[in-house]
PDB file of N, CA and C in Angstrom:
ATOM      1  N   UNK A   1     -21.022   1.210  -1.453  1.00  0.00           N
ATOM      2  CA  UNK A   1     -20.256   2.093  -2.291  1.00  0.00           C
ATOM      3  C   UNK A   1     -20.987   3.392  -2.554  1.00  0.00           C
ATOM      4  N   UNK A   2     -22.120   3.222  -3.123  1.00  0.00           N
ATOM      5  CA  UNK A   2     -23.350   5.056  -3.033  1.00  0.00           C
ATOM      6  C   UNK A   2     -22.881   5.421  -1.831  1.00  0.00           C
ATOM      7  N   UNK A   3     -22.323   4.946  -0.754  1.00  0.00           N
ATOM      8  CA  UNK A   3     -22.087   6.066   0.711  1.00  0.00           C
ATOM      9  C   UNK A   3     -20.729   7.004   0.439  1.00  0.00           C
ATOM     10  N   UNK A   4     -19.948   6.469  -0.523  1.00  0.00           N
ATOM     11  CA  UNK A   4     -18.983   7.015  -0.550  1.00  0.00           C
ATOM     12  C   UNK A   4     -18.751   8.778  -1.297  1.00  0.00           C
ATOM     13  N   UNK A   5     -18.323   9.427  -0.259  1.00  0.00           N
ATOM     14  CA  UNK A   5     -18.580  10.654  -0.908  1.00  0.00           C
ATOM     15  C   UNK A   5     -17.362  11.541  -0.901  1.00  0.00           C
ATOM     16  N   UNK A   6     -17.206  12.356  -1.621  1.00  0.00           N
ATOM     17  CA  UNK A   6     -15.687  13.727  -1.423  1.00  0.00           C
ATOM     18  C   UNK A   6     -16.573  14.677  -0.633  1.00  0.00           C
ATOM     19  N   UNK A   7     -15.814  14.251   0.385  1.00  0.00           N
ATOM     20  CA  UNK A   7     -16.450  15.772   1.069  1.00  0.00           C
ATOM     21  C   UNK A   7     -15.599  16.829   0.999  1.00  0.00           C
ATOM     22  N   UNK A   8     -16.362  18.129   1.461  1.00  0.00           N
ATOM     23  CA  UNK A   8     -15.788  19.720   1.350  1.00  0.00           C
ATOM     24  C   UNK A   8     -14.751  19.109   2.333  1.00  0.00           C
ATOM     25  N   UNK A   9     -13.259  19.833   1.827  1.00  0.00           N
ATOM     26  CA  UNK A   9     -12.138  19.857   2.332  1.00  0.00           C
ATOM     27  C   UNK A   9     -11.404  18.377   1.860  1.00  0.00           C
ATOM     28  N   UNK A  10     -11.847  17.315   1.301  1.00  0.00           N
ATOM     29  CA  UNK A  10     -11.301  16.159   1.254  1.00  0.00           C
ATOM     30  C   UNK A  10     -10.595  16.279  -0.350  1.00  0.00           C
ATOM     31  N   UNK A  11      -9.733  15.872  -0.795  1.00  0.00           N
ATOM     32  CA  UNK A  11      -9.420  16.314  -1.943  1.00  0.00           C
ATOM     33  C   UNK A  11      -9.239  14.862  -3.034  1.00  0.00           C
ATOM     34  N   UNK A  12      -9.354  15.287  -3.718  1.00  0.00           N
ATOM     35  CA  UNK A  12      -9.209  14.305  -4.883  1.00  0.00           C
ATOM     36  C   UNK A  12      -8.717  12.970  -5.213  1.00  0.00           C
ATOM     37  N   UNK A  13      -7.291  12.835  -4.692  1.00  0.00           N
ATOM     38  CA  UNK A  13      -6.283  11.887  -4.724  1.00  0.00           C
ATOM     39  C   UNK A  13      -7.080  11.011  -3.199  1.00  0.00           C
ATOM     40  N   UNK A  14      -7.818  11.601  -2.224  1.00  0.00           N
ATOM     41  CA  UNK A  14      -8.092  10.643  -0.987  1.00  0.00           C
ATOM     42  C   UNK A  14      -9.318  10.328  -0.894  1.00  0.00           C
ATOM     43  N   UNK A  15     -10.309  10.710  -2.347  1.00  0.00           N
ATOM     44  CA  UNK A  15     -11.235  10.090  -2.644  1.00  0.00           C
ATOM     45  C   UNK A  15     -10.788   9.044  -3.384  1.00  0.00           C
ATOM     46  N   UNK A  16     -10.466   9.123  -3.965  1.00  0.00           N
ATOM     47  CA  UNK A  16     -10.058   8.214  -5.296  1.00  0.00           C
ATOM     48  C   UNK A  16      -9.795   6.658  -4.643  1.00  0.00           C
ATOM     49  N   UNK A  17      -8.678   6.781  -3.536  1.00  0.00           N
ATOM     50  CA  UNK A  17      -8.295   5.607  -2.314  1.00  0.00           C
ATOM     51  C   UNK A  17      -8.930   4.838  -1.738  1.00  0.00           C
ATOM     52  N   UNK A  18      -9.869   5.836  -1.170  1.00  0.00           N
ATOM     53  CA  UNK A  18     -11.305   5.795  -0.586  1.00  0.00           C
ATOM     54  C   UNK A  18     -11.979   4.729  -1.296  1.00  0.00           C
ATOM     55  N   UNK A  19     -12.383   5.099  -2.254  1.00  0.00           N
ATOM     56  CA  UNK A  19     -13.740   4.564  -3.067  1.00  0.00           C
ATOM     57  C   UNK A  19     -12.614   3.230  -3.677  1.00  0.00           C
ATOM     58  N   UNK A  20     -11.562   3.141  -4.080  1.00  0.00           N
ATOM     59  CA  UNK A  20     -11.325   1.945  -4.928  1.00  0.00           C
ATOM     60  C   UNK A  20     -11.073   0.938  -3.635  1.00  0.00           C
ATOM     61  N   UNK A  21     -10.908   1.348  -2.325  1.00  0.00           N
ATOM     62  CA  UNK A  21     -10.713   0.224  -1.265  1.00  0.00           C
ATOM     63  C   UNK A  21     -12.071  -0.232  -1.295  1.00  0.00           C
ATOM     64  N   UNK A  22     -13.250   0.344  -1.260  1.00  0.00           N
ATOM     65  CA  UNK A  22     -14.785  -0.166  -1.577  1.00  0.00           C
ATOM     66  C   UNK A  22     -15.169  -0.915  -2.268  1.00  0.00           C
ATOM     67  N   UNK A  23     -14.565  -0.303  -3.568  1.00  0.00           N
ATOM     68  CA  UNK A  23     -14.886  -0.888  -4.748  1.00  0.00           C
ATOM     69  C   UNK A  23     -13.960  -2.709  -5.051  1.00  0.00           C
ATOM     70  N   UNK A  24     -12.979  -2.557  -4.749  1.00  0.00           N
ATOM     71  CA  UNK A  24     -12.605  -3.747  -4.703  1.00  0.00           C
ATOM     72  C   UNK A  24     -13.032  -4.844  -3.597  1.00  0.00           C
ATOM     73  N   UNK A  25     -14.349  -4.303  -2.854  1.00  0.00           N
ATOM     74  CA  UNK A  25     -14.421  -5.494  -1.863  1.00  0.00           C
ATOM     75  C   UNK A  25     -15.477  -6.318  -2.618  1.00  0.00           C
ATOM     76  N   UNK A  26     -16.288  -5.655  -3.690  1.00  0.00           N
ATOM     77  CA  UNK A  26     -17.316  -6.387  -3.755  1.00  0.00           C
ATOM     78  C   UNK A  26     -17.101  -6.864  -5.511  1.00  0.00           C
ATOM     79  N   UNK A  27     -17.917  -8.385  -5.242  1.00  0.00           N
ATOM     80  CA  UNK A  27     -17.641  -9.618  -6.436  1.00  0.00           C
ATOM     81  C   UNK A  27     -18.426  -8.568  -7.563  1.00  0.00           C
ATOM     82  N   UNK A  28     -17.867  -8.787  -8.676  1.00  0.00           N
ATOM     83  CA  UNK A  28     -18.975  -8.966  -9.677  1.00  0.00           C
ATOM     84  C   UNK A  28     -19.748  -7.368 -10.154  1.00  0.00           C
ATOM     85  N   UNK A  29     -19.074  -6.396 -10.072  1.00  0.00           N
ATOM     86  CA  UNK A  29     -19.902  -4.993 -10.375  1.00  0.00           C
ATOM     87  C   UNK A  29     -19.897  -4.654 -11.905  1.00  0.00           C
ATOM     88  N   UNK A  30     -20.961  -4.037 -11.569  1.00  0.00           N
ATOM     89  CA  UNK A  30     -21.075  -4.058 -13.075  1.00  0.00           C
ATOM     90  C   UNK A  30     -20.118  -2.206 -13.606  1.00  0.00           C
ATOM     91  N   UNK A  31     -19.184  -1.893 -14.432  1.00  0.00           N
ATOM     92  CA  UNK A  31     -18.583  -0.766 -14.382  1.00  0.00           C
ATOM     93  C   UNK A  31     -19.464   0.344 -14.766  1.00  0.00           C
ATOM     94  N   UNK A  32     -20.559   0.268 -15.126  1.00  0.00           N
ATOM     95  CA  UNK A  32     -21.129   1.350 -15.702  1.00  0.00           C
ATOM     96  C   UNK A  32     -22.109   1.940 -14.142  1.00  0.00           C
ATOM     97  N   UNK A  33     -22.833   0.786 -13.070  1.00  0.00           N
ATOM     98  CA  UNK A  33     -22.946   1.069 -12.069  1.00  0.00           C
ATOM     99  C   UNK A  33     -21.761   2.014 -10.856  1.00  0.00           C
ATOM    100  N   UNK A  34     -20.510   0.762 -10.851  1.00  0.00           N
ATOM    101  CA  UNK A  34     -19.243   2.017 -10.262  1.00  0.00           C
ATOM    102  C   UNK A  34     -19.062   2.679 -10.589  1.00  0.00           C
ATOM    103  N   UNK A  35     -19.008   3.312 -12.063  1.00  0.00           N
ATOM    104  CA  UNK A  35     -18.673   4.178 -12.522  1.00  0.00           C
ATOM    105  C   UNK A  35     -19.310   5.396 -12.082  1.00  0.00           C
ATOM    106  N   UNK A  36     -21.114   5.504 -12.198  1.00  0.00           N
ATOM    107  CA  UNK A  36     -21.868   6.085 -12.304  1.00  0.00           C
ATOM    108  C   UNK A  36     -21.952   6.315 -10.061  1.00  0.00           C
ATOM    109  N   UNK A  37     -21.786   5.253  -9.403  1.00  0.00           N
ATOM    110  CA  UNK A  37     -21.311   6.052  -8.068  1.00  0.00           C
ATOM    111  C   UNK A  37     -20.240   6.559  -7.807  1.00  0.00           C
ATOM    112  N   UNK A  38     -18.981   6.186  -8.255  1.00  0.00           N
ATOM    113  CA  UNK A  38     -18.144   7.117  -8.250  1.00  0.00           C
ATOM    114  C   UNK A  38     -18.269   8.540  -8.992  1.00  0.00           C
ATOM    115  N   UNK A  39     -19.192   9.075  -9.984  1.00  0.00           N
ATOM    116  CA  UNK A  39     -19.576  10.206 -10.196  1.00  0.00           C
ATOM    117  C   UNK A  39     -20.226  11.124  -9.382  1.00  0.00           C
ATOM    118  N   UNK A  40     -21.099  10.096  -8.809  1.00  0.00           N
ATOM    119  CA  UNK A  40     -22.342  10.752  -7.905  1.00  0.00           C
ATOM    120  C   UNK A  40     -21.510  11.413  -6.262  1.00  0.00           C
ATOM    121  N   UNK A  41     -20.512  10.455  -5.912  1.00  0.00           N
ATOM    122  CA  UNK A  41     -20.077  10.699  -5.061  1.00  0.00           C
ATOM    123  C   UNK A  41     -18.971  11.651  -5.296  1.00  0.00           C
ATOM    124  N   UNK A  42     -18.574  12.330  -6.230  1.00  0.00           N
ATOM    125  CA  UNK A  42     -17.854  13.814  -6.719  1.00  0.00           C
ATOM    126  C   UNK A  42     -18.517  15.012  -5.962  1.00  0.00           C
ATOM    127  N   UNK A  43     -17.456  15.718  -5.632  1.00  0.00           N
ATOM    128  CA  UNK A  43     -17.928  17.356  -5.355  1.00  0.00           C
ATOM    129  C   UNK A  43     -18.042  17.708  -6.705  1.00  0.00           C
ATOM    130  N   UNK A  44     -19.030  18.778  -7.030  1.00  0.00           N
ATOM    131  CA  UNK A  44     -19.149  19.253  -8.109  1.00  0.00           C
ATOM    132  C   UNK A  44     -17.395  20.369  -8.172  1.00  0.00           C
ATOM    133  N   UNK A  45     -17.532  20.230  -9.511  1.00  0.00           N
ATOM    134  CA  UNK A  45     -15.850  21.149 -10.085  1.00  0.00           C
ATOM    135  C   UNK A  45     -15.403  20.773 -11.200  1.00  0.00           C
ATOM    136  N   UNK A  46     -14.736  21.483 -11.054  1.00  0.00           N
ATOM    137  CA  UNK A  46     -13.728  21.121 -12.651  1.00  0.00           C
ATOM    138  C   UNK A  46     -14.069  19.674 -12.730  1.00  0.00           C
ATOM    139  N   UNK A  47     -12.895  18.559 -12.129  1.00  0.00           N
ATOM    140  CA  UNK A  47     -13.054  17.113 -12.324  1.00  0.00           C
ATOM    141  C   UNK A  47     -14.049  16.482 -12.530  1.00  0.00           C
ATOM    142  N   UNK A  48     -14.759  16.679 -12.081  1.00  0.00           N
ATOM    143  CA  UNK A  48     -16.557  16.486 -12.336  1.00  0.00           C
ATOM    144  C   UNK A  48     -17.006  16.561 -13.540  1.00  0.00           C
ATOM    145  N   UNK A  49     -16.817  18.179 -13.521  1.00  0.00           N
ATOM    146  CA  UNK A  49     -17.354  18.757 -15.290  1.00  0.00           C
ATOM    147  C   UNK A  49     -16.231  17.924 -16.259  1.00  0.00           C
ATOM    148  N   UNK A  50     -14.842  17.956 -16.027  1.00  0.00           N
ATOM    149  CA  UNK A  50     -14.426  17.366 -17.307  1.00  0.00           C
ATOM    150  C   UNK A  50     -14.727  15.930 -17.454  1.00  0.00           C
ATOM    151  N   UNK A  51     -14.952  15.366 -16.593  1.00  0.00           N
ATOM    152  CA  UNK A  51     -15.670  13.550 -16.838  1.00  0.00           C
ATOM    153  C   UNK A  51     -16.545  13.915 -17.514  1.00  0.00           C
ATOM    154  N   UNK A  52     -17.693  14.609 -16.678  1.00  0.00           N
ATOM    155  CA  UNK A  52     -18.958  14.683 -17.893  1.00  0.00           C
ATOM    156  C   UNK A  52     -18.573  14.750 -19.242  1.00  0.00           C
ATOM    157  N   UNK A  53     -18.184  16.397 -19.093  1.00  0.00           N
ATOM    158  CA  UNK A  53     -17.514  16.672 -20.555  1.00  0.00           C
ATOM    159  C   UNK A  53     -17.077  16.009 -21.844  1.00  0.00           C
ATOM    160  N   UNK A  54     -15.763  15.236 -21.188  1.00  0.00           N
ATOM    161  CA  UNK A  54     -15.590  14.347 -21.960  1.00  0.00           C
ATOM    162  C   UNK A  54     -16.038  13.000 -22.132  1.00  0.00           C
ATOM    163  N   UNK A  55     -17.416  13.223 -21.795  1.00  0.00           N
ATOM    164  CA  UNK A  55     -18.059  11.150 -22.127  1.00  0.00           C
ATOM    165  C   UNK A  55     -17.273   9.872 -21.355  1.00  0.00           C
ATOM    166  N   UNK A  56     -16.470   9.981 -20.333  1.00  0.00           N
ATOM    167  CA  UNK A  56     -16.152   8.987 -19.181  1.00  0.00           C
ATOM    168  C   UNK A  56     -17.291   7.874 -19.400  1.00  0.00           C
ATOM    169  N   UNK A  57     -17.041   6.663 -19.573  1.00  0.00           N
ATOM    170  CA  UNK A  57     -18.050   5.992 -18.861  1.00  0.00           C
ATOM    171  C   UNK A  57     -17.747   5.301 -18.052  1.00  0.00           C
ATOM    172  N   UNK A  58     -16.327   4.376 -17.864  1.00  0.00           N
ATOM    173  CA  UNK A  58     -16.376   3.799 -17.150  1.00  0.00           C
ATOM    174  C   UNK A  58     -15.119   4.051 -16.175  1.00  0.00           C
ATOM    175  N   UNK A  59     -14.902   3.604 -14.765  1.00  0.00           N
ATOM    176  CA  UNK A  59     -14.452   4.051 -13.501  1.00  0.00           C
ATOM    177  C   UNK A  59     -12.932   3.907 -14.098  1.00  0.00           C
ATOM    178  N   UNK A  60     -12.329   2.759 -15.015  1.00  0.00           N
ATOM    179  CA  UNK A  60     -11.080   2.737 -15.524  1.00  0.00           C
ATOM    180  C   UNK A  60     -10.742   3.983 -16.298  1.00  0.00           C
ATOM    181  N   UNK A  61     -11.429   4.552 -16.969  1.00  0.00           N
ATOM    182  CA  UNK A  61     -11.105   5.628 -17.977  1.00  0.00           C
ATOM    183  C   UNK A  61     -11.322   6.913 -16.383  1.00  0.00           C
ATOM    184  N   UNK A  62     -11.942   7.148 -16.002  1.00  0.00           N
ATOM    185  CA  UNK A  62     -12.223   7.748 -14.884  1.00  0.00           C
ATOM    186  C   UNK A  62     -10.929   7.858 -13.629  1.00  0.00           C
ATOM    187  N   UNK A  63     -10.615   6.354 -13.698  1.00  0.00           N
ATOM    188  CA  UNK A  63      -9.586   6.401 -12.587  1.00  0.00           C
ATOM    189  C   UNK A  63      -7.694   6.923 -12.971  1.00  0.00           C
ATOM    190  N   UNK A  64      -7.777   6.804 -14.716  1.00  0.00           N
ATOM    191  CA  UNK A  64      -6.715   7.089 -15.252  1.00  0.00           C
ATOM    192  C   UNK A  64      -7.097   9.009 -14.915  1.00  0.00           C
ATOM    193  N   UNK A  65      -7.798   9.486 -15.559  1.00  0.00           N
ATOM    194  CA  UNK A  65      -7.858  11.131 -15.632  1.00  0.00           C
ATOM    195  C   UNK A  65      -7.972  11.483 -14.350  1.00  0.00           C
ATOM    196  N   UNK A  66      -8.262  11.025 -13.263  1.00  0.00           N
ATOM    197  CA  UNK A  66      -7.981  11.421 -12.237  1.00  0.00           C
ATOM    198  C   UNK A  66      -6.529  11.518 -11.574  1.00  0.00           C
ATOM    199  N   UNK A  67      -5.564  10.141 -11.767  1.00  0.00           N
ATOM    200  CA  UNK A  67      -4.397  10.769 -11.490  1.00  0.00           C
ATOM    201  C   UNK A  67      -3.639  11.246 -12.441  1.00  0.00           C
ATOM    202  N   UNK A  68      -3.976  11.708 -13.738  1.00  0.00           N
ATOM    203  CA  UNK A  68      -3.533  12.704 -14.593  1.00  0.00           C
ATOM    204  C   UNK A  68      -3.742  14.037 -14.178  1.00  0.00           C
ATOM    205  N   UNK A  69      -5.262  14.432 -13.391  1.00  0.00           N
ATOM    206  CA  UNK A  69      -5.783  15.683 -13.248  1.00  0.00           C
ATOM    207  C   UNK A  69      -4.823  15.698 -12.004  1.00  0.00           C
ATOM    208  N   UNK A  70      -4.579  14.770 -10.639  1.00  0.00           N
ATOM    209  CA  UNK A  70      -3.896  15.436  -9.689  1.00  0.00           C
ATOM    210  C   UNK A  70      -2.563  15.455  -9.590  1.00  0.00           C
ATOM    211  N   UNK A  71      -2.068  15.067 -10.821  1.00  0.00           N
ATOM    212  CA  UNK A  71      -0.549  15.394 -11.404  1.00  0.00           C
ATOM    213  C   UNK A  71      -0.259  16.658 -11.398  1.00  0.00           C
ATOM    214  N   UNK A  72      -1.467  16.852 -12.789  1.00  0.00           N
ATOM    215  CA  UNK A  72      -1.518  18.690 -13.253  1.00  0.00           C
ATOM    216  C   UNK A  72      -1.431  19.507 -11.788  1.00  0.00           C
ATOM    217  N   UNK A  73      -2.573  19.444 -11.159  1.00  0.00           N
ATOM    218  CA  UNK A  73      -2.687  19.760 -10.089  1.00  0.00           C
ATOM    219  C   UNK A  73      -1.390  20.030  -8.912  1.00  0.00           C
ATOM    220  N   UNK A  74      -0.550  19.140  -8.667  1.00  0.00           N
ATOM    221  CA  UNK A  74       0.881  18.979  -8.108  1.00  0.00           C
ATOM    222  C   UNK A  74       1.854  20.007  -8.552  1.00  0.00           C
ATOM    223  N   UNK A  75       1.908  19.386 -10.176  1.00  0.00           N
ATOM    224  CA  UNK A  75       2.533  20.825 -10.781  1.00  0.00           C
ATOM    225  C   UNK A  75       2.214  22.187 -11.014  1.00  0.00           C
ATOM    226  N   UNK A  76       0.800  22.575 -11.415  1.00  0.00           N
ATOM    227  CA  UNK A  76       0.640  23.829 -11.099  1.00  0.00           C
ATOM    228  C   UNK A  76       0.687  24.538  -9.915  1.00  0.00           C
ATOM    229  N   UNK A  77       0.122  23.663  -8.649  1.00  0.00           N
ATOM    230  CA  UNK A  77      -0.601  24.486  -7.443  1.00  0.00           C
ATOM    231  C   UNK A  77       0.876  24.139  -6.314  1.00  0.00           C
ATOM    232  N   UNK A  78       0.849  22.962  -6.140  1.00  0.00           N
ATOM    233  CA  UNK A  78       1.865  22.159  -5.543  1.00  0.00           C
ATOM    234  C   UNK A  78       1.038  20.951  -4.284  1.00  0.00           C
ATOM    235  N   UNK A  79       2.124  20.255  -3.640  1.00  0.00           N
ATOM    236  CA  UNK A  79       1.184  19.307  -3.454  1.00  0.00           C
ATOM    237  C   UNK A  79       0.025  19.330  -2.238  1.00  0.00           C
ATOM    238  N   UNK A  80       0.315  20.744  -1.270  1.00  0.00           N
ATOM    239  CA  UNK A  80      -0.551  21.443  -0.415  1.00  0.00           C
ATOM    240  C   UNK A  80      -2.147  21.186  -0.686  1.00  0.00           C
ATOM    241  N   UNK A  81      -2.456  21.651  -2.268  1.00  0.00           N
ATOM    242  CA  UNK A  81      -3.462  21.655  -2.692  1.00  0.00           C
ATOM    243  C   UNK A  81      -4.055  19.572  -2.966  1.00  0.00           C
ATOM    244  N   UNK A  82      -3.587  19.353  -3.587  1.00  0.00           N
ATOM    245  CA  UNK A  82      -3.696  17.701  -3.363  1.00  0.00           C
ATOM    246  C   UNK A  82      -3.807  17.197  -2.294  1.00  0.00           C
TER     247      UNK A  82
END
């Protein structure tokens, strides 16, 4: 799961896919560990900064604001950008 990364050009919503097909293969994680690689494996940005920001700790609270943020995202930009 640490391999998992957003790369430049990969966007938000196909990390998110990404990492929870990972994350569900393995028994027993502890959330503050997933949590803390699914951070690491962020492009730095907005989404990034507002997890920090707002005290995220774990990948559930994390995985909700993410498809809240690429909602916003849909509606402001459209879904090109997603």
């Amino acid at each position: 799961m640490a391999k998992i990364w957003q790369a430049k050009g990969n966007d938000l919503k196909e990390y998110v896919i990404r990492f929870n097909r990972e994350a569900i293969l393995i028994l027993d994680l502890q959330d503050g560990i997933v949590y803390a690689a699914f951070l690491n494996g962020l492009l730095s940005g907005r989404f990034k900064f507002f997890l920090v920001e707002s005290k995220v700790t774990t990948l559930a609270n994390a995985l909700r604001r993410a498809q809240d943020f690429i909602q916003v995202i849909k509606i402001c930009v459209g879904d090109d950008f997603v």
